[in-house]
N, C-alpha and C. Protein backbone atom coordinates (compact mmCIF):
# COMPACT_ATOMS: atom_id res chain seq x y z
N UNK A 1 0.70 -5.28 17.68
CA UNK A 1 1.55 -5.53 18.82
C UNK A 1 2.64 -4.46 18.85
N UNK A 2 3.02 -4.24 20.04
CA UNK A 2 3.84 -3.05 20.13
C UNK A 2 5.22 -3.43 20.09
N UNK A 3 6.24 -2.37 20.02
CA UNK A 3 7.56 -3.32 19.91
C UNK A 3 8.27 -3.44 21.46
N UNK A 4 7.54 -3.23 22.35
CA UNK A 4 7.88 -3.72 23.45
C UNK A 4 7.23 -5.23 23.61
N UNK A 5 6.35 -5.24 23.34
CA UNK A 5 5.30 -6.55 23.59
C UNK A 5 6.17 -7.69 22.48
N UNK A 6 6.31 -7.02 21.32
CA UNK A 6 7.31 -8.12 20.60
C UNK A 6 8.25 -8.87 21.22
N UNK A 7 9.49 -7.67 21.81
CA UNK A 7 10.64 -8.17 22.50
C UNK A 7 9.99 -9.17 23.64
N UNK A 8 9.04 -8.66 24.40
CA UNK A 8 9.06 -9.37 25.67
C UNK A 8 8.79 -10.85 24.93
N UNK A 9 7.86 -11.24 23.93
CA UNK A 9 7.21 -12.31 23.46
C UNK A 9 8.65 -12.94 23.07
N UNK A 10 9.77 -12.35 22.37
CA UNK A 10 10.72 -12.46 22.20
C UNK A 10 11.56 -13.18 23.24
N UNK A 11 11.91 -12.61 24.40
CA UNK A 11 12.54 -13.16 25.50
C UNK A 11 11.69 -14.51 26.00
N UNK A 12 10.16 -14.33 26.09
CA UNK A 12 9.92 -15.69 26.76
C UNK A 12 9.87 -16.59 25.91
N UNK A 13 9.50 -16.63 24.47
CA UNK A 13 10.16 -17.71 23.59
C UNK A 13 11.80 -18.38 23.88
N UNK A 14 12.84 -17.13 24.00
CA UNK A 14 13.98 -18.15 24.87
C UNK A 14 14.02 -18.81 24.96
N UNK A 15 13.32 -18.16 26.56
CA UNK A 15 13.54 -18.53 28.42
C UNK A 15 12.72 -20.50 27.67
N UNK A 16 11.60 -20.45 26.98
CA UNK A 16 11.04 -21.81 26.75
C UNK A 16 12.14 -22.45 25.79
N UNK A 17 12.69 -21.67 24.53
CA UNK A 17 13.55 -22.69 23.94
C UNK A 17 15.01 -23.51 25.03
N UNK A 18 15.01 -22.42 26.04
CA UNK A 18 16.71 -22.67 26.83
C UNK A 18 15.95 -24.15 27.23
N UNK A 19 15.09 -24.39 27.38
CA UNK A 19 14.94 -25.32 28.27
C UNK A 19 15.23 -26.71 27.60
N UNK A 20 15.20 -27.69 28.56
CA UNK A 20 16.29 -28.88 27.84
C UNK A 20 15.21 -29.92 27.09
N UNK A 21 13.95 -29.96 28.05
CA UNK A 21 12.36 -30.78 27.55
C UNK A 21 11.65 -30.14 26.92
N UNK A 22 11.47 -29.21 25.83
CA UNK A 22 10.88 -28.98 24.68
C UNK A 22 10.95 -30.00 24.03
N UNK A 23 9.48 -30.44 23.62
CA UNK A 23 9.18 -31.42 22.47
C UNK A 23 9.50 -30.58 20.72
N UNK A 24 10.25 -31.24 19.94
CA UNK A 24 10.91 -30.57 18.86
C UNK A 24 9.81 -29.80 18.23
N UNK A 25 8.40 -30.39 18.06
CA UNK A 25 7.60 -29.68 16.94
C UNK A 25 7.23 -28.60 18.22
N UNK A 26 6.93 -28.40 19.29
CA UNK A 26 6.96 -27.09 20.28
C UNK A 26 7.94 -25.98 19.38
N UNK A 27 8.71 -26.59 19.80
CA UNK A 27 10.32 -26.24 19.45
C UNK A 27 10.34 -25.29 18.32
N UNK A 28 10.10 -25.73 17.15
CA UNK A 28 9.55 -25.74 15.86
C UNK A 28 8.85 -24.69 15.73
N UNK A 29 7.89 -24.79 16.55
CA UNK A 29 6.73 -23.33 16.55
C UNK A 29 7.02 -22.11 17.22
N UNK A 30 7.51 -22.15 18.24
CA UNK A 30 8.33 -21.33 18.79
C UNK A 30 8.86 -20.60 17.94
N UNK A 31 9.81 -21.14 17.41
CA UNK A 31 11.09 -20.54 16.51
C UNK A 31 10.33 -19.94 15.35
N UNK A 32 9.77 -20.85 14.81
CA UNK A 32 8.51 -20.14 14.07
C UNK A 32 8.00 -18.34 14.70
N UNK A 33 7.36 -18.35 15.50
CA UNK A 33 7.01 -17.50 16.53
C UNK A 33 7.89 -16.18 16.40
N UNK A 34 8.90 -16.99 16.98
CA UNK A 34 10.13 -15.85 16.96
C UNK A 34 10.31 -15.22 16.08
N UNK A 35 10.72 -15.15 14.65
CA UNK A 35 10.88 -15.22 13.53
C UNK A 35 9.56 -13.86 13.22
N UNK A 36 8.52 -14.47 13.62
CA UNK A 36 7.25 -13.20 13.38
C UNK A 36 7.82 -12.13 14.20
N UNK A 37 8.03 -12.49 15.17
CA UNK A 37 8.12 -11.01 16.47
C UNK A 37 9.08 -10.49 16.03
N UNK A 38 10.58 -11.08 15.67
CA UNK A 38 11.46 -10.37 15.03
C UNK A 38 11.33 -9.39 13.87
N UNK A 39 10.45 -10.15 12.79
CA UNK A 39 9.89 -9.48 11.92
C UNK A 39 9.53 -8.10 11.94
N UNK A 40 8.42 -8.05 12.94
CA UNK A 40 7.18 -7.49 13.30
C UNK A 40 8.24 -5.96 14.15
N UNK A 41 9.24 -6.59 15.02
CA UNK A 41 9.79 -5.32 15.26
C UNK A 41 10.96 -4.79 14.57
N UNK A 42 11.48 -5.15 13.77
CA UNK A 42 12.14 -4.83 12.55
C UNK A 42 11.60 -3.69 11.76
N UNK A 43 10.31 -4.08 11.82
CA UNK A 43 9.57 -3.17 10.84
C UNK A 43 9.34 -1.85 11.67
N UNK A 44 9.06 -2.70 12.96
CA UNK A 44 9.08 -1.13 13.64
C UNK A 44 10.22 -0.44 14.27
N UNK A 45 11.32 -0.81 14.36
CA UNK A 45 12.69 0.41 13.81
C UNK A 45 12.69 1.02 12.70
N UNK A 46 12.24 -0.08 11.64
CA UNK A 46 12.70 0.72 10.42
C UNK A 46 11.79 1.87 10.47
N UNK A 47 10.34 1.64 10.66
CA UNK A 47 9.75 2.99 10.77
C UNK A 47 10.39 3.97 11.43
N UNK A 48 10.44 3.75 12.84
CA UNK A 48 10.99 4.73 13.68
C UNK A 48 12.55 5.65 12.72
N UNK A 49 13.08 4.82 12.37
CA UNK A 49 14.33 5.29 11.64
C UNK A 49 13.97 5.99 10.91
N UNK A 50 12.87 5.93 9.76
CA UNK A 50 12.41 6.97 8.88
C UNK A 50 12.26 8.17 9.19
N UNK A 51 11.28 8.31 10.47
CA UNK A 51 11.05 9.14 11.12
C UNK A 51 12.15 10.12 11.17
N UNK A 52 13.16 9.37 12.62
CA UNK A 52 14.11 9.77 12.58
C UNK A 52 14.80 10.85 11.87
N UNK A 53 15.08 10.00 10.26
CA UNK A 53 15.80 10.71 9.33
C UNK A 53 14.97 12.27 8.77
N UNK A 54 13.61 11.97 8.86
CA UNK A 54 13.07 13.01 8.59
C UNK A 54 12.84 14.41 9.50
N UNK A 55 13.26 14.19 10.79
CA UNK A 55 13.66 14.96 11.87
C UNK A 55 14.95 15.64 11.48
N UNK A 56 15.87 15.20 11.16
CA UNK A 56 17.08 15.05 10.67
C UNK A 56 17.67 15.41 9.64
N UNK A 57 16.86 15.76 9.07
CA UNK A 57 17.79 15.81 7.26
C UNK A 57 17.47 16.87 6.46
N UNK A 58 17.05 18.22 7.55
CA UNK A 58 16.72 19.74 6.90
C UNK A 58 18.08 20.24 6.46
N UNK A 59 18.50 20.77 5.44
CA UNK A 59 19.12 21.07 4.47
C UNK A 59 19.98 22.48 5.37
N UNK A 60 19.35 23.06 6.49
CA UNK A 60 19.84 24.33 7.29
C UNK A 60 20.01 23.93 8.24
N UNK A 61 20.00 22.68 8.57
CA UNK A 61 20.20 22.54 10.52
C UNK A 61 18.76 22.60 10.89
N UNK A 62 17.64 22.76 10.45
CA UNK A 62 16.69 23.04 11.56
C UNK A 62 16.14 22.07 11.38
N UNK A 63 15.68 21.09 13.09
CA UNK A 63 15.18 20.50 13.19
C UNK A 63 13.32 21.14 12.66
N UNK A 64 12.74 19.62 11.93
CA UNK A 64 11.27 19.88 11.51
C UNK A 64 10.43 18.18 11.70
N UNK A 65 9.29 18.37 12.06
CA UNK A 65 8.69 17.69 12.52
C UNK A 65 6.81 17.60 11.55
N UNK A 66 7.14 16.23 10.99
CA UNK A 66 6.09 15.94 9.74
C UNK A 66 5.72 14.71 10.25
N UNK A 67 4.11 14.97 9.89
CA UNK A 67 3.28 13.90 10.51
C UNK A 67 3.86 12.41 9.89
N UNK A 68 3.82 11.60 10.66
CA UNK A 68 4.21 10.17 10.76
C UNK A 68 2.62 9.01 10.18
N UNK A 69 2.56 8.69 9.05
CA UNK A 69 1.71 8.04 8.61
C UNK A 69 1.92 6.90 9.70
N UNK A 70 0.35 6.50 10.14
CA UNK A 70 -0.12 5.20 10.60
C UNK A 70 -0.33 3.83 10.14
């Protein structure tokens, strides 16, 4: 899942918790839910951040660009 697709999964978990008639074990799973997607794009900042730093952190100023393991 991508980390756009996370967030969005993210937001409509919400938009369903805001609501006032969620049955608790729904409820429950949801949040559950959430908890993965959060996860899931966590991991993918932190990658991106690696990246990042490795763009970043040449010893002369020059930007350098190293393949990004999959």
């Amino acid at each position: 899942m991508s980390f756009e697709d996370a967030l969005g999964r993210l937001e409509s978990i919400v938009q369903e918790l805001e609501r006032t008639d969620v049955p608790l074990d729904d409820a429950l799973r949801l949040f559950e839910d959430g908890v993965a997607q959060v996860r899931a794009a966590g991991q993918t900042l932190q990658a991106v951040d690696a990246q990042v730093r490795r763009l970043s952190e040449d010893a002369d100023g020059a930007f350098r660009l190293e393949a990004f393991p999959s």
